[in-house]
N, C-alpha and C. Protein backbone atom coordinates (compact mmCIF):
# COMPACT_ATOMS: atom_id res chain seq x y z
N UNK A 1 304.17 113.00 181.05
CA UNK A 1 304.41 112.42 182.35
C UNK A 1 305.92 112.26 182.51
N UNK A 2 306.36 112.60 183.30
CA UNK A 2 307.89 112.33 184.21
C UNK A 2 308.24 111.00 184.25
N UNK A 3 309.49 110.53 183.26
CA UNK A 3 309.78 109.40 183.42
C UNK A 3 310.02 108.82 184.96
N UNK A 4 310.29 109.39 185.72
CA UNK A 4 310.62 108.45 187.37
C UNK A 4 309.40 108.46 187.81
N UNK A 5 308.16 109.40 187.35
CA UNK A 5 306.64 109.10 187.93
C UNK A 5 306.33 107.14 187.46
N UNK A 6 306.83 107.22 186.62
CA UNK A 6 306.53 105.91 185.44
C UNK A 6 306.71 105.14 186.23
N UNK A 7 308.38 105.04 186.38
CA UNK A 7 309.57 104.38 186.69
C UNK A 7 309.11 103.70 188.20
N UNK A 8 308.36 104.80 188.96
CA UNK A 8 307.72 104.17 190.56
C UNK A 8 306.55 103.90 190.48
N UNK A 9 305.88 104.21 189.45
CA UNK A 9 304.05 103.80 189.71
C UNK A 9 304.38 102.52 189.17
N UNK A 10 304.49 102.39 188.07
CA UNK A 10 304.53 101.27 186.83
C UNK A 10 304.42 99.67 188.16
N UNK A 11 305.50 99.67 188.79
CA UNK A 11 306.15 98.36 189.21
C UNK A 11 304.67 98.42 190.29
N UNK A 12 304.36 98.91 190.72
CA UNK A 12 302.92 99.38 191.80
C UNK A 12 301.94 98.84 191.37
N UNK A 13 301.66 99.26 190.09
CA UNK A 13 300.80 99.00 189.73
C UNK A 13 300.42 97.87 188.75
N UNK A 14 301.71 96.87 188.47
CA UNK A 14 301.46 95.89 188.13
C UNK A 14 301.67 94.52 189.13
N UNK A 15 302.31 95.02 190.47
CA UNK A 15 302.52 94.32 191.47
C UNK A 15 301.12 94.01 191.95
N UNK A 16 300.32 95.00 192.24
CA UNK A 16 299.05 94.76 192.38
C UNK A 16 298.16 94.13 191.76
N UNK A 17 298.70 93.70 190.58
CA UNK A 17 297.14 92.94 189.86
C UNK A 17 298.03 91.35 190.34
N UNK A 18 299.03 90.81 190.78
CA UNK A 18 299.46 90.00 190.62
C UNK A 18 298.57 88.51 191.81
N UNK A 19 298.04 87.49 191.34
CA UNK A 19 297.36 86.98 192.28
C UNK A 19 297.94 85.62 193.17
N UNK A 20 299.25 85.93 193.21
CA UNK A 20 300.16 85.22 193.73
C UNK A 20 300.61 85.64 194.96
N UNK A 21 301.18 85.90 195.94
CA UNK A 21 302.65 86.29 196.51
C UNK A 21 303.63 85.78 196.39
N UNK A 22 304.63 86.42 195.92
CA UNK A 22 306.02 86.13 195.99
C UNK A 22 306.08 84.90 196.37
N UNK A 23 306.92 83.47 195.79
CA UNK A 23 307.42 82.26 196.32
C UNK A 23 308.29 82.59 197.54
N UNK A 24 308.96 83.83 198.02
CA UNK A 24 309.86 83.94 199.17
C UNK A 24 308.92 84.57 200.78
N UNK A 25 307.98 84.68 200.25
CA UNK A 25 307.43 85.46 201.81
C UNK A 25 307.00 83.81 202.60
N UNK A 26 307.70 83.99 203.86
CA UNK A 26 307.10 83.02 204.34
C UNK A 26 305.65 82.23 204.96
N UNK A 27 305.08 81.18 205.22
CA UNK A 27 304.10 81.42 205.71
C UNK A 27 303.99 80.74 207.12
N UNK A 28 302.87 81.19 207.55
CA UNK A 28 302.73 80.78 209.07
C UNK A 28 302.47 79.16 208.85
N UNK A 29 303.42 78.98 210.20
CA UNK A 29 303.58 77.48 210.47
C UNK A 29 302.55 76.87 212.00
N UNK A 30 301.80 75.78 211.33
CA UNK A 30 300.63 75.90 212.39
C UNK A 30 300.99 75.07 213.47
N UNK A 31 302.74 74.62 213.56
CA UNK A 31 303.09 73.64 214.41
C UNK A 31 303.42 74.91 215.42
N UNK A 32 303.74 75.72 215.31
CA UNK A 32 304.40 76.60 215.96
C UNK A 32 303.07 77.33 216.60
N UNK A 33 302.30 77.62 216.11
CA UNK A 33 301.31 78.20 216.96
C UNK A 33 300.15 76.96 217.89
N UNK A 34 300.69 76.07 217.65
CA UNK A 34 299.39 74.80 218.40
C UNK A 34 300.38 74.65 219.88
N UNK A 35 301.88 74.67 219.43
CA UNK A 35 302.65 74.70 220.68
C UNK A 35 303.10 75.74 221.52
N UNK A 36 302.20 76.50 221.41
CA UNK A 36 302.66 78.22 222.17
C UNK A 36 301.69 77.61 223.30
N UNK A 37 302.56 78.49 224.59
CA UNK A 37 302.05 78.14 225.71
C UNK A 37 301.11 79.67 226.20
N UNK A 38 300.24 79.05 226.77
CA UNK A 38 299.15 80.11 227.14
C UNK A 38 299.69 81.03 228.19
N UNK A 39 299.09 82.48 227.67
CA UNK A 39 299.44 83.39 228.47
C UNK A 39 299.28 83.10 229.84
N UNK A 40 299.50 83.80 231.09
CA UNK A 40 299.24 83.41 232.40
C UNK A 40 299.52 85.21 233.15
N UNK A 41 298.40 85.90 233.92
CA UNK A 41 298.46 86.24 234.36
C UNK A 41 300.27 86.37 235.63
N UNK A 42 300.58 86.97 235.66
CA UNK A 42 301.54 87.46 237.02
C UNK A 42 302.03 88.80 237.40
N UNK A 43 301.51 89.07 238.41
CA UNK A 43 302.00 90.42 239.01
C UNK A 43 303.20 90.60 238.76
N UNK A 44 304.18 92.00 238.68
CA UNK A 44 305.03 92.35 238.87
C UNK A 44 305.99 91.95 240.23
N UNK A 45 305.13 91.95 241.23
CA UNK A 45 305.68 91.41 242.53
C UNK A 45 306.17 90.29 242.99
N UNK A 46 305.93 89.38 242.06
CA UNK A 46 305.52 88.00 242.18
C UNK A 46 307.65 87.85 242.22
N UNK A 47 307.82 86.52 243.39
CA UNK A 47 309.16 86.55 243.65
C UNK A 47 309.77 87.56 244.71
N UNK A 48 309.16 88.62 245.04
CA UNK A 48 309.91 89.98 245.71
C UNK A 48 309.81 89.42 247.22
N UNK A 49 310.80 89.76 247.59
CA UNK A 49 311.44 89.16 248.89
C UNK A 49 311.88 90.46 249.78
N UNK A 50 311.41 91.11 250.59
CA UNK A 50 312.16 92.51 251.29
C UNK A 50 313.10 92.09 251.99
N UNK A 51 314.32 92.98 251.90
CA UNK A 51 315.53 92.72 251.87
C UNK A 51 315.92 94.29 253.27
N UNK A 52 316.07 93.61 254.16
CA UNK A 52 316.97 94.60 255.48
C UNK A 52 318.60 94.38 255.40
N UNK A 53 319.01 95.94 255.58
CA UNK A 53 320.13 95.98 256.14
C UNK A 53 320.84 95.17 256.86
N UNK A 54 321.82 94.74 256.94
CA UNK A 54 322.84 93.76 257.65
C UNK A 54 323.68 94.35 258.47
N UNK A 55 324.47 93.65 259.88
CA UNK A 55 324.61 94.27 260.69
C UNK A 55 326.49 94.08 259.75
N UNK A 56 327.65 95.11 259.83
CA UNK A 56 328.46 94.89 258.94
C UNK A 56 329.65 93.64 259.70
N UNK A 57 330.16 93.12 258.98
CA UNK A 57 330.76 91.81 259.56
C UNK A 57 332.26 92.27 259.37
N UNK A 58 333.47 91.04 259.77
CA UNK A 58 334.56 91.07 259.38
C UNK A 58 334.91 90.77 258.08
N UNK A 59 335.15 91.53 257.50
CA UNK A 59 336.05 90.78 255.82
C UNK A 59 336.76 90.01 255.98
N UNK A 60 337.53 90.55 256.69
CA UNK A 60 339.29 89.99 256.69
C UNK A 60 339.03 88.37 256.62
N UNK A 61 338.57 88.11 257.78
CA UNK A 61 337.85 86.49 257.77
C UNK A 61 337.47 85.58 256.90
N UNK A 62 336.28 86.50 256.10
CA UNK A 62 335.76 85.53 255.17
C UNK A 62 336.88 85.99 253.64
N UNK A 63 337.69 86.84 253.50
CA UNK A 63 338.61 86.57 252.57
C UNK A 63 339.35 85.45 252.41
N UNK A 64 339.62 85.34 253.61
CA UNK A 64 341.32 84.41 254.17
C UNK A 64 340.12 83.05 253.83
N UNK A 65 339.45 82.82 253.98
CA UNK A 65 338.03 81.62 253.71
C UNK A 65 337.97 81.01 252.39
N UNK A 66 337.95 82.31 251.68
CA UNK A 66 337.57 81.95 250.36
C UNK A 66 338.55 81.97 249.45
N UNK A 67 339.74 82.63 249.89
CA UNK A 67 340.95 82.66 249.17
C UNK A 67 341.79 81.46 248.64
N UNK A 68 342.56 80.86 248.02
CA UNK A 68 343.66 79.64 247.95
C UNK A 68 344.42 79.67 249.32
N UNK A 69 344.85 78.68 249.68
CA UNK A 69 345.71 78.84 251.03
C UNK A 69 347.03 79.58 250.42
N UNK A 70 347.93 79.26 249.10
CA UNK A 70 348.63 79.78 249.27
C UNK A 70 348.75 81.52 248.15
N UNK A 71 347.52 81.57 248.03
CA UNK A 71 347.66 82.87 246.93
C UNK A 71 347.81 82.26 245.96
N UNK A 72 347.12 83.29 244.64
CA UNK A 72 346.90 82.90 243.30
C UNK A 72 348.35 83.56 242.95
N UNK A 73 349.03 82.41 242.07
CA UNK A 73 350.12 82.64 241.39
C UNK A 73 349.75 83.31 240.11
N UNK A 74 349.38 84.69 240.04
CA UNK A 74 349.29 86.08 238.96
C UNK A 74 350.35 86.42 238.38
C-alpha cells in the first residue's frame, strides 16, 4: 500500500469511530431560534408607488435656495 493512501485514509478512518465531536464545533443555541420572527408572506410589489414624468422646472431658483447665501468657502 502507498504510504499517502495510509497517510489520508488512516485519519478517516479513525475520525469515524470517534463518539464525540470535536469540543470546537459549535452548537445550536435554542435562545436564538425561540426568538426568530415568523416568516410573513409579501409580494414583491408591496411599497411600489407609480412614478410620472414631471413637467421640467427652473434650477437656477432652487439652487440659489439651497445654496449658503454667501458660497462655500472651497
Amino acid at each position: 500500500m502507498r504510504p499517502t493512501i495510509l497517510v489520508v485514509a488512516l485519519p478517516l478512518i479513525v475520525g469515524g469511530c470517534s463518539s464525540m465531536p470535536p469540543t470546537d464545533v459549535p452548537t445550536p443555541d435554542e435562545d436564538l431560534f425561540s426568538t426568530a420572527r415568523s416568516i410573513q408572506y409579501r409580494t414583491p410589489l408591496t411599497g411600489y408607488v407609480a412614478r410620472q414624468p414631471a413637467d421640467p422646472k427652473q434650477w437656477k431658483r432652487q439652487n440659489e435656495l439651497q445654496s449658503p447665501s454667501k458660497g462655500d468657502a472651497s
